[in-house]
C-alpha atoms as a PDB file:
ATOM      1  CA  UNK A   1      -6.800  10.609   1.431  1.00  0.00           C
ATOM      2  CA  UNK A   2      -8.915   9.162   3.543  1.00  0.00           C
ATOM      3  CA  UNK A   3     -12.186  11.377   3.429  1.00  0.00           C
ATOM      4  CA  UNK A   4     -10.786  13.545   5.428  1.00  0.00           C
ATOM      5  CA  UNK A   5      -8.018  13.158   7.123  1.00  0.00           C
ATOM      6  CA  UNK A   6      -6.466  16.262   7.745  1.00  0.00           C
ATOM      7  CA  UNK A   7      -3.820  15.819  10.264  1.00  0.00           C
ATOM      8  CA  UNK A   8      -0.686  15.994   9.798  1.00  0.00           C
ATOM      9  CA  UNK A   9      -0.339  17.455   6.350  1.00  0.00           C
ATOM     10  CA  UNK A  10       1.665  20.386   7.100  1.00  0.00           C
ATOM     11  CA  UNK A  11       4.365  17.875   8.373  1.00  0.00           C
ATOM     12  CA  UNK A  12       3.805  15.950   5.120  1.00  0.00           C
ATOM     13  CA  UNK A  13       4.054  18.851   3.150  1.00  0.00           C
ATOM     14  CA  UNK A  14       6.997  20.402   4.609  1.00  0.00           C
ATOM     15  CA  UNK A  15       8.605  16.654   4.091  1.00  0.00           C
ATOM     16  CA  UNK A  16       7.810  16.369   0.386  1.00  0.00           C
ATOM     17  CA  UNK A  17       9.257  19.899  -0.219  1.00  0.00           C
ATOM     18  CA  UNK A  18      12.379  18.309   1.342  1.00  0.00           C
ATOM     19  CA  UNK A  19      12.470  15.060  -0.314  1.00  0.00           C
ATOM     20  CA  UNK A  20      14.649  16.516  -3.890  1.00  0.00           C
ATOM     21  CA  UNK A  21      16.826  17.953  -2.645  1.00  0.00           C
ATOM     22  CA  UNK A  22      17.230  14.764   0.340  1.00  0.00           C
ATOM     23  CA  UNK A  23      17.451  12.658  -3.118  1.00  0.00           C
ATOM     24  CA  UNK A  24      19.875  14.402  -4.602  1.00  0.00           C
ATOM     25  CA  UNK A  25      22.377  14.807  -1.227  1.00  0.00           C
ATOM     26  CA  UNK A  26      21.560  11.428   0.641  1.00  0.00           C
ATOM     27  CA  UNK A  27      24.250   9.323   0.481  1.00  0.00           C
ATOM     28  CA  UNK A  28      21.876   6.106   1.140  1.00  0.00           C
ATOM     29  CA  UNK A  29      18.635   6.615  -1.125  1.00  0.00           C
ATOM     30  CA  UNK A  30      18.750   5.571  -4.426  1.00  0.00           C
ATOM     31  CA  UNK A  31      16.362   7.853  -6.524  1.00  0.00           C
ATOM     32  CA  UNK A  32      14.177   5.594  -9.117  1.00  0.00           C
ATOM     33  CA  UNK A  33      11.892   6.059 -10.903  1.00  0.00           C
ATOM     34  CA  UNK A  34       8.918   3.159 -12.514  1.00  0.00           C
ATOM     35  CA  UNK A  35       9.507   2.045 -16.573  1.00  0.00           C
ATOM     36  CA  UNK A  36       6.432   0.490 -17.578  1.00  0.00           C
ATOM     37  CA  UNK A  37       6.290  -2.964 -19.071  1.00  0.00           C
ATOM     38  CA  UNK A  38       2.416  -2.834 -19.301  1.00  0.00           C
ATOM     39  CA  UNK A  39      -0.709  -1.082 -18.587  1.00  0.00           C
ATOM     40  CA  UNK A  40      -4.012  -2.763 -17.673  1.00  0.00           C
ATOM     41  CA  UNK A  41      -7.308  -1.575 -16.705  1.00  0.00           C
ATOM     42  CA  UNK A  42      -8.592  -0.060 -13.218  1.00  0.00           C
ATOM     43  CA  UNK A  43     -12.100  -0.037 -11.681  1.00  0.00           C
ATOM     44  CA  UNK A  44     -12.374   3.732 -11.335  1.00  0.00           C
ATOM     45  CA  UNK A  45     -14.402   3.323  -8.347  1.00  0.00           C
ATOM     46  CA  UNK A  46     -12.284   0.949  -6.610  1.00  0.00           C
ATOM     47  CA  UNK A  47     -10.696   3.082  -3.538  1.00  0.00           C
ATOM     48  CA  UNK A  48      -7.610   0.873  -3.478  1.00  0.00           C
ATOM     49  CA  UNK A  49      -6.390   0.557  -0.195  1.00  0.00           C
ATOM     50  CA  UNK A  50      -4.288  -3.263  -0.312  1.00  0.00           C
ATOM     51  CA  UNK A  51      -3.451  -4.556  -3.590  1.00  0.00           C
ATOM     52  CA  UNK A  52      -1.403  -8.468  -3.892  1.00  0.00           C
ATOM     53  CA  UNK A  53      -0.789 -10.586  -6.892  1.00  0.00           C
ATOM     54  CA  UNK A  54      -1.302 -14.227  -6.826  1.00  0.00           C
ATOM     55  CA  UNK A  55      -1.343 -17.303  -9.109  1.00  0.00           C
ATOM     56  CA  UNK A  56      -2.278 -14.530 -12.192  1.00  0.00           C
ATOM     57  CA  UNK A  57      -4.813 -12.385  -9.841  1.00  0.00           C
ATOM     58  CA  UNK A  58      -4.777  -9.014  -8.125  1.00  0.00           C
ATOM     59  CA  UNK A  59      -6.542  -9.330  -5.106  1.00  0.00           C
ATOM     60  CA  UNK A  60      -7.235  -5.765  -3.732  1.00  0.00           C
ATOM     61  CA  UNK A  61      -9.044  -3.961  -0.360  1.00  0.00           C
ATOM     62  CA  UNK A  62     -11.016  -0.754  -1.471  1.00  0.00           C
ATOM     63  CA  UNK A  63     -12.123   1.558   1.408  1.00  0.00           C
ATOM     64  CA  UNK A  64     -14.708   4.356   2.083  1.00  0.00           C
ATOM     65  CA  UNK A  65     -17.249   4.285   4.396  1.00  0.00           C
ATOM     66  CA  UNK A  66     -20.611   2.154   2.665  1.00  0.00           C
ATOM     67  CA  UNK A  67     -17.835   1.385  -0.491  1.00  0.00           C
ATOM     68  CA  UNK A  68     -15.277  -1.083   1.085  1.00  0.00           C
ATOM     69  CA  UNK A  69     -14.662  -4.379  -0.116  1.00  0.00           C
ATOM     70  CA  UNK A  70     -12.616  -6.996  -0.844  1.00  0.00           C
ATOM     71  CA  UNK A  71     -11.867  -8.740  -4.442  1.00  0.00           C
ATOM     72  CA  UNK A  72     -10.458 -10.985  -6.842  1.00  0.00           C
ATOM     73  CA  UNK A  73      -9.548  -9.098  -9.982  1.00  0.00           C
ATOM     74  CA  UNK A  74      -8.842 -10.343 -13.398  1.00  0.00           C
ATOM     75  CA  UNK A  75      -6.212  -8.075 -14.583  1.00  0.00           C
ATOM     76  CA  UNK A  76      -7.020  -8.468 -18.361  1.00  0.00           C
ATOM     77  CA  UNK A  77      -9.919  -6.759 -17.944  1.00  0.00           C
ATOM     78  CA  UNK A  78     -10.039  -5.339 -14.540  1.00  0.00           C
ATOM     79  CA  UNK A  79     -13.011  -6.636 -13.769  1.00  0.00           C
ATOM     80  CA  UNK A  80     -13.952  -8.238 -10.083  1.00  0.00           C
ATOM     81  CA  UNK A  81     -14.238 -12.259 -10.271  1.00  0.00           C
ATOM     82  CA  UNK A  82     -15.856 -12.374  -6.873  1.00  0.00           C
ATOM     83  CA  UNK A  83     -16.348  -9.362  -4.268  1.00  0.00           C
ATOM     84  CA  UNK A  84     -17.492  -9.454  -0.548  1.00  0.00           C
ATOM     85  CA  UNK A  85     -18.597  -6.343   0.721  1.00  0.00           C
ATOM     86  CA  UNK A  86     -17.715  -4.610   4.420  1.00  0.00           C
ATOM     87  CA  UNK A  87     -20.555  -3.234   6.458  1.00  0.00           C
ATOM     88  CA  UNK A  88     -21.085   1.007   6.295  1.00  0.00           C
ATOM     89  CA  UNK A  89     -20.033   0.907   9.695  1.00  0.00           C
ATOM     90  CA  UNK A  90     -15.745  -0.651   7.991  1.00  0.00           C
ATOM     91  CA  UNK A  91     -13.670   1.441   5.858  1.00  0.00           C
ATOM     92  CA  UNK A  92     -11.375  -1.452   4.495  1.00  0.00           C
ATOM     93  CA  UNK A  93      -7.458  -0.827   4.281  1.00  0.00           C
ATOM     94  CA  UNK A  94      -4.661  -3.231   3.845  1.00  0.00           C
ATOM     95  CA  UNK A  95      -4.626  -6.253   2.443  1.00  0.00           C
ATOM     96  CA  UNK A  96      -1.995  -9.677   2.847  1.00  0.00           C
ATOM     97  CA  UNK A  97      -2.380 -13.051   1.968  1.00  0.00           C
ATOM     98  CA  UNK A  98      -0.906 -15.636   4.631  1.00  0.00           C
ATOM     99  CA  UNK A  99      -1.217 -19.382   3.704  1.00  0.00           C
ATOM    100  CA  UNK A 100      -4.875 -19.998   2.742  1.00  0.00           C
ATOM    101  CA  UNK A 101      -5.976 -16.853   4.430  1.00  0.00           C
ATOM    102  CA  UNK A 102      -6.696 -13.083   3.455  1.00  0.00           C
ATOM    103  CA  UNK A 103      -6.403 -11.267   6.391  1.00  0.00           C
ATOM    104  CA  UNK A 104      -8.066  -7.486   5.967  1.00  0.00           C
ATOM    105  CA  UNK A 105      -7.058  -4.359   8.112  1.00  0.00           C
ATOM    106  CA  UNK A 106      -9.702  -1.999   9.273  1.00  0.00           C
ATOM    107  CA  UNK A 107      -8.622   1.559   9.539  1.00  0.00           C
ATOM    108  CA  UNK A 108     -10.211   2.776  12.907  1.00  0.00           C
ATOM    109  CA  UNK A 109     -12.357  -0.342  13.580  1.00  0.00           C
ATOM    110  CA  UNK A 110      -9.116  -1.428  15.597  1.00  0.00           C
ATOM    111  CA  UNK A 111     -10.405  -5.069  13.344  1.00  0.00           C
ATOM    112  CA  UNK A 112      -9.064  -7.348  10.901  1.00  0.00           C
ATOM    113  CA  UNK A 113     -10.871  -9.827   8.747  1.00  0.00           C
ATOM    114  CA  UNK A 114      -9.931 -13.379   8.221  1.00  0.00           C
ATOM    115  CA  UNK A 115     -11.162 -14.971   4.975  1.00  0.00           C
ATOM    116  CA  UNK A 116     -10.769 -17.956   2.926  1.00  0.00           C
ATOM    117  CA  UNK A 117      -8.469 -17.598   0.401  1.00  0.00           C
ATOM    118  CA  UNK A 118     -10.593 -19.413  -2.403  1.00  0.00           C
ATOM    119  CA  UNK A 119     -13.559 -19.234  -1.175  1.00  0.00           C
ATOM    120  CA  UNK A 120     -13.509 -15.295   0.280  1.00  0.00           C
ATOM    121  CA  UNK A 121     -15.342 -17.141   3.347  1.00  0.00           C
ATOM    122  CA  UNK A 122     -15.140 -14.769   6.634  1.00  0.00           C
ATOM    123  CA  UNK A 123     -13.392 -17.246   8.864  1.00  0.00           C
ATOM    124  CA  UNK A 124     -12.468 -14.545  12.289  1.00  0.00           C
ATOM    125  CA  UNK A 125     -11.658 -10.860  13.340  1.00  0.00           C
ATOM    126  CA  UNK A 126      -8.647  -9.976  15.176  1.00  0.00           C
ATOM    127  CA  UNK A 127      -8.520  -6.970  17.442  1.00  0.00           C
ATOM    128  CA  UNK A 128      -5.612  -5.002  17.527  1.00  0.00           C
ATOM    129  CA  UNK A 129      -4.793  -1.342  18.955  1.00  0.00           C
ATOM    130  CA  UNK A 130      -4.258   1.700  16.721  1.00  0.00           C
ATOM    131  CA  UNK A 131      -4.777   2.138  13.444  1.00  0.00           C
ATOM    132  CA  UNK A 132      -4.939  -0.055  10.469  1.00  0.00           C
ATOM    133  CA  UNK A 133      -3.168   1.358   7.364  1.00  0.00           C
ATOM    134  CA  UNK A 134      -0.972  -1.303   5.186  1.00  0.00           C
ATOM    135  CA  UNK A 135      -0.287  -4.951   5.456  1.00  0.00           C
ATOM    136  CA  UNK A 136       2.806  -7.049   4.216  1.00  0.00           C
ATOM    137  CA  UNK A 137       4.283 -10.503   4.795  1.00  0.00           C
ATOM    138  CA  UNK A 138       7.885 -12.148   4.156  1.00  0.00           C
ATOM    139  CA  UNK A 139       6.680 -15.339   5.007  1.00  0.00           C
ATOM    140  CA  UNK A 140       7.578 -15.356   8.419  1.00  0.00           C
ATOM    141  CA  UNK A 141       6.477 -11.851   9.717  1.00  0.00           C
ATOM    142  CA  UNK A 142       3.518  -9.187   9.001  1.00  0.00           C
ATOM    143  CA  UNK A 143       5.060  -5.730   8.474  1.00  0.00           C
ATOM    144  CA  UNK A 144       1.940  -3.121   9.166  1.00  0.00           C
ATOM    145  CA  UNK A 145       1.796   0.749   8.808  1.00  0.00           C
ATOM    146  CA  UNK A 146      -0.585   2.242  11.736  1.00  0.00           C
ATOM    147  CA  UNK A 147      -0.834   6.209  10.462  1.00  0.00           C
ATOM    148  CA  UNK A 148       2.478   6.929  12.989  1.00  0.00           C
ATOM    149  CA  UNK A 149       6.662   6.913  11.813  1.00  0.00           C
ATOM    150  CA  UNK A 150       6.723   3.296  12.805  1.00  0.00           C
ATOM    151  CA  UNK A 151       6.384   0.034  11.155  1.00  0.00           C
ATOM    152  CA  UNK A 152       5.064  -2.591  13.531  1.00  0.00           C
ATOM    153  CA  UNK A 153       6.260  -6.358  13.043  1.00  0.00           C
ATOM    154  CA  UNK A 154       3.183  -8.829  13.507  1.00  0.00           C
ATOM    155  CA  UNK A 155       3.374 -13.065  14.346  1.00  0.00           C
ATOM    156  CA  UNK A 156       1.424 -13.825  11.169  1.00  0.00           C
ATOM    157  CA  UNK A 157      -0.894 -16.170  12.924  1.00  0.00           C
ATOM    158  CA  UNK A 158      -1.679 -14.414  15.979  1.00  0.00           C
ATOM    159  CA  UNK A 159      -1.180 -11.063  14.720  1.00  0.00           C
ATOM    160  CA  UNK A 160       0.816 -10.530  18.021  1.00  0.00           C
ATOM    161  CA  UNK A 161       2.735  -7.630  17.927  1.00  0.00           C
ATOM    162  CA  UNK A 162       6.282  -8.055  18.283  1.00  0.00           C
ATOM    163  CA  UNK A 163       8.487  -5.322  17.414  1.00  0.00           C
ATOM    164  CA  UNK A 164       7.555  -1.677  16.314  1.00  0.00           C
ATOM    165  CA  UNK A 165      10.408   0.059  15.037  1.00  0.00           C
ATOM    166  CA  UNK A 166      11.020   3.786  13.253  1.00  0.00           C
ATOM    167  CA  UNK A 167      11.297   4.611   9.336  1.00  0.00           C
ATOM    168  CA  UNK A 168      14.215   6.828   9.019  1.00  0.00           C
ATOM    169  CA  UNK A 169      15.853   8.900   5.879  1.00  0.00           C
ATOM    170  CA  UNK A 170      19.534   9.700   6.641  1.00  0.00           C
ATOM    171  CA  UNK A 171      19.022   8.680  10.115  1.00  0.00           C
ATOM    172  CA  UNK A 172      16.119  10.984  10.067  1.00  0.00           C
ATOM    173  CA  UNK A 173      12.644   9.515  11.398  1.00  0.00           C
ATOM    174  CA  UNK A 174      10.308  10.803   8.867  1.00  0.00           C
ATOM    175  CA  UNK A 175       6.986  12.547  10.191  1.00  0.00           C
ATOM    176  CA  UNK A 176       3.748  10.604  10.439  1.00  0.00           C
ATOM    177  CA  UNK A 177       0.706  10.036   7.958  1.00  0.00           C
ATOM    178  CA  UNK A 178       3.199   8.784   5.298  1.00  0.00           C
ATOM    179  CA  UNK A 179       3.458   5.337   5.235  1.00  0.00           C
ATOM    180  CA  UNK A 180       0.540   3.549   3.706  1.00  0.00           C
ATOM    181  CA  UNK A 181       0.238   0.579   1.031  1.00  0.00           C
ATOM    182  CA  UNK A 182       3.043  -1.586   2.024  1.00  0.00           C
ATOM    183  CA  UNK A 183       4.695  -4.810  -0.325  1.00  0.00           C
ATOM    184  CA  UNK A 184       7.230  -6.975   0.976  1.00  0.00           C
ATOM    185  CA  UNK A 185       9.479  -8.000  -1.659  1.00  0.00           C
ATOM    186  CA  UNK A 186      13.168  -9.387  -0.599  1.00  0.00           C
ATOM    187  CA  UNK A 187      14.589  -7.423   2.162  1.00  0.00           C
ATOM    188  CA  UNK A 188      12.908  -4.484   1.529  1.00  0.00           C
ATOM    189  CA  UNK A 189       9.110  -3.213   2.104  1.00  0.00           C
ATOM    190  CA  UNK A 190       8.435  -1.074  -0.768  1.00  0.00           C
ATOM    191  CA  UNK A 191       5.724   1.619   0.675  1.00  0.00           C
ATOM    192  CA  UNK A 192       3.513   3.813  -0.706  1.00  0.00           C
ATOM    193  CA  UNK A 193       4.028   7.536   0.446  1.00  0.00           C
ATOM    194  CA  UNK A 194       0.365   8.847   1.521  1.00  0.00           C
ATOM    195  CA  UNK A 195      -0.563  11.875  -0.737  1.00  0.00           C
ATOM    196  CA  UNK A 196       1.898  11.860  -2.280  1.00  0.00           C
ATOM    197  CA  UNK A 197       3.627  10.415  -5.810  1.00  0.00           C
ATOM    198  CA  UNK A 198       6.399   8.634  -4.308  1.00  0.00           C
ATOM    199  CA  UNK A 199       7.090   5.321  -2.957  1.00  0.00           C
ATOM    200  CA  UNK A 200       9.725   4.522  -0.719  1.00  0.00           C
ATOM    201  CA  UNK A 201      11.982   1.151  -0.475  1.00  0.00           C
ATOM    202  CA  UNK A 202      12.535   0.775   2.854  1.00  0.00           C
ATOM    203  CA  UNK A 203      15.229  -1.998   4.760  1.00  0.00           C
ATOM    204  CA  UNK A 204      13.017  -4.391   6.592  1.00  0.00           C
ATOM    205  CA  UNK A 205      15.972  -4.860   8.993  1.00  0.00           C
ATOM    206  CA  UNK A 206      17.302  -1.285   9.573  1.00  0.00           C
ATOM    207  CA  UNK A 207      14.116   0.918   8.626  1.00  0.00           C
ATOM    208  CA  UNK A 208      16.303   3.265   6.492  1.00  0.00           C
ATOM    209  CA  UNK A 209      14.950   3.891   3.324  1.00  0.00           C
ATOM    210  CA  UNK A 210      17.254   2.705   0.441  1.00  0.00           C
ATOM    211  CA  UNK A 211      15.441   4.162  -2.808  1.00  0.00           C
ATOM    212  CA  UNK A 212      12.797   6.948  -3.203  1.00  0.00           C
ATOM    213  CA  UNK A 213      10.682   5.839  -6.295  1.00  0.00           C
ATOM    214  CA  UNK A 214       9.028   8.455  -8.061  1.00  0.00           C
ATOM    215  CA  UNK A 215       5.926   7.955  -9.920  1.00  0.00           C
ATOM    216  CA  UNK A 216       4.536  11.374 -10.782  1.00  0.00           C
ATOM    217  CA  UNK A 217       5.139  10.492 -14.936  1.00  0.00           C
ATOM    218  CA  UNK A 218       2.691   7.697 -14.427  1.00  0.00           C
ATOM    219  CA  UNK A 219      -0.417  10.194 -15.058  1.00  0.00           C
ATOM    220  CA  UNK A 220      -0.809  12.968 -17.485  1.00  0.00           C
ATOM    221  CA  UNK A 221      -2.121  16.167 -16.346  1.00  0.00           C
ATOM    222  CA  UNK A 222      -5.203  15.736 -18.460  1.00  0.00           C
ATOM    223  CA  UNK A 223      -5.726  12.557 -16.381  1.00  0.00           C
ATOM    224  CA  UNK A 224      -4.976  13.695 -13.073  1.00  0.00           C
ATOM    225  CA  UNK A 225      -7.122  17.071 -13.714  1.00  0.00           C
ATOM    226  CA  UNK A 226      -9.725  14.000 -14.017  1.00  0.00           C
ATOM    227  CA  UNK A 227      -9.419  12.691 -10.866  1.00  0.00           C
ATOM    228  CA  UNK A 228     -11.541  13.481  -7.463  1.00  0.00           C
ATOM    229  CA  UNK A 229     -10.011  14.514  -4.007  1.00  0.00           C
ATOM    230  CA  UNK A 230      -8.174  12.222  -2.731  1.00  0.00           C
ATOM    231  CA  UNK A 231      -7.350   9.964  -5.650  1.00  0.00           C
ATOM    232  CA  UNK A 232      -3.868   9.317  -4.859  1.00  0.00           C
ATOM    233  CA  UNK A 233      -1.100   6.734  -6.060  1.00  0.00           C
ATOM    234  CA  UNK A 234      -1.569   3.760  -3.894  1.00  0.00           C
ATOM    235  CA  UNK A 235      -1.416  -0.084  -4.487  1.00  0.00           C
ATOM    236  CA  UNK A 236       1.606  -2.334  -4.849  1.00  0.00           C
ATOM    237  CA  UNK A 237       1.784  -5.553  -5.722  1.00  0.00           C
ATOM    238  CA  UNK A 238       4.871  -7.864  -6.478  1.00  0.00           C
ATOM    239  CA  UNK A 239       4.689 -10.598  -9.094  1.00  0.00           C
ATOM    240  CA  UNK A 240       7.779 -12.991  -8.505  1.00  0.00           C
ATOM    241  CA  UNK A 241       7.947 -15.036 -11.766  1.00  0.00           C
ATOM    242  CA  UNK A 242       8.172 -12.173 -13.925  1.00  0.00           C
ATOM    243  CA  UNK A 243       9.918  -9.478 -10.845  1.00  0.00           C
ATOM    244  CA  UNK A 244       7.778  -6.749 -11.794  1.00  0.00           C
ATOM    245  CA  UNK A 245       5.125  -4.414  -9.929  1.00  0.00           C
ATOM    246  CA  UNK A 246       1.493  -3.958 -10.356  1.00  0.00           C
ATOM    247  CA  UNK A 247       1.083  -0.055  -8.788  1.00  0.00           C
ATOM    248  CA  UNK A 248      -1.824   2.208  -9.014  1.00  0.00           C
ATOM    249  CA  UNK A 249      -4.196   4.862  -7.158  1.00  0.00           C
ATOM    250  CA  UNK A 250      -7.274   5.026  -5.094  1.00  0.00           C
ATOM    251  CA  UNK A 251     -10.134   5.417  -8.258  1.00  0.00           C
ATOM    252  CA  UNK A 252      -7.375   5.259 -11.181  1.00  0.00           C
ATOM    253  CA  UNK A 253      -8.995   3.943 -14.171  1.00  0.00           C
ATOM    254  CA  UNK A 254      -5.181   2.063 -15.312  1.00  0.00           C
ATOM    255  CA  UNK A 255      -3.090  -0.487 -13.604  1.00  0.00           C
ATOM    256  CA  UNK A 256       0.924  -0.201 -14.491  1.00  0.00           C
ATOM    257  CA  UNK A 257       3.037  -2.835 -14.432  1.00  0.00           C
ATOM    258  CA  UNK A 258       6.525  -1.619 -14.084  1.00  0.00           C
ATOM    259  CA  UNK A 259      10.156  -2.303 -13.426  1.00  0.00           C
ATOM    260  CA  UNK A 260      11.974   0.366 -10.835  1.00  0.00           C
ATOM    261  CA  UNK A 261      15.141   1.763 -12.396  1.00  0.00           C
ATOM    262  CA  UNK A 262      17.874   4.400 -11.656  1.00  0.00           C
ATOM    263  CA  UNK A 263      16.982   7.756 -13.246  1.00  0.00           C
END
């Protein structure tokens, strides 16, 4: 959640009521569900809004207004190598790596940052209309979620936008608010579903989703009891050598690394 934001959750929750039953009678969407390979440790007041692995790093974008940031993250111990901090005035959301640049969404700043990829050095700001949710790259297009049904297809250098194009389910465009932490693996853009415990897997050409991934196992009660408003699953990151995901949620104190299988 993004402290608040309130609109649309009837839609959201009328949607997630829907989604079993959609699982279990969709011809198209796979249902998986996360096996985990390992489990790391979390900065439980990191409000992870982007999350990307590289060269044995998680680089992540937390958000909250006077709390955003972004980081390099040792995944051993979850501690930050280096962090640059937003002004109050940014709350920080999705995060991509293109070249030897970070670039840095904004949610209603209509902003992105540009930094150094070694150095965390803010280079530029790009404007750009709507708002800034997730961020991923194929290495020839940015794929961004903007709080609507649509995914909008970027020029990763001028951040140009290009195409926008639904998310459907059966032909079905699903209702707003949902898409949020995006990961571009393949031919898919795996996407976290806002407020909820699900991710979906979603056809980069078509916009159909393929696979509904559900997490909800990840946490015990105990743990989730534990956690404040808000703290949902969100965070995906893709490491290629080893084809497993880093997931986890806005102030989770654990990290999973997981393969997605068929339940």
């Amino acid at each position: 959640m993004r402290n608040p934001r309130l609109k649309g959750i009837a839609l959201i929750a009328c949607f997630i009521f829907l989604l079993l039953p959609l699982q279990a009678q969709s011809p198209s969407a796979l249902l998986l569900v996360p096996e985990v390979i390992n489990v790391y440790p979390h900065d439980a007041k990191a409000f992870t809004q982007g999350l990307i692995w590289d060269a044995g790093y998680l680089y992540e974008s937390t958000g909250l207004w006077g709390g955003s940031s972004l980081r390099r993250v040792d995944i051993e111990s979850g501690n930050p190598q280096q962090i640059v901090p937003l002004d109050d005035t940014y709350f920080a959301e999705g995060l991509e790596r293109v070249g030897d640049q970070l670039i840095q969404l904004t949610w209603r700043a209509g902003e992105a940052f540009v930094y150094d990829f070694e150095t965390f050095e803010l280079l530029n700001s790009i404007d750009y209309e709507g708002e800034g949710w997730g961020l991923c790259y194929d290495d020839r297009y940015l794929f961004m979620s903007d709080s609507t049904s649509f995914l909008s297809v970027r020029d990763p250098i001028s951040f140009e936008l290009i195409f926008r194009g639904a998310v459907t389910l059966d032909g079905q465009i699903i209702p707003p608010q949902l898409l949020n932490e995006l990961e571009c693996v393949g031919e898919h853009i795996y996407a976290n579903a806002w407020n909820t415990d699900y991710i979906f897997r979603i056809d980069k050409f078509t916009g159909e989703i393929t696979a509904i991934i559900d997490a909800s196992a990840l946490l015990s009660a105990d743990e989730r009891a534990e956690l404040d408003s808000g703290s949902v699953l969100n965070g995906i990151a893709y490491n290629p050598e080893s084809e497993t995901f880093f997931i986890t949620g806005k102030k989770w104190n654990k990290i999973f690394e997981v393969v997605f299988r068929e339940q």
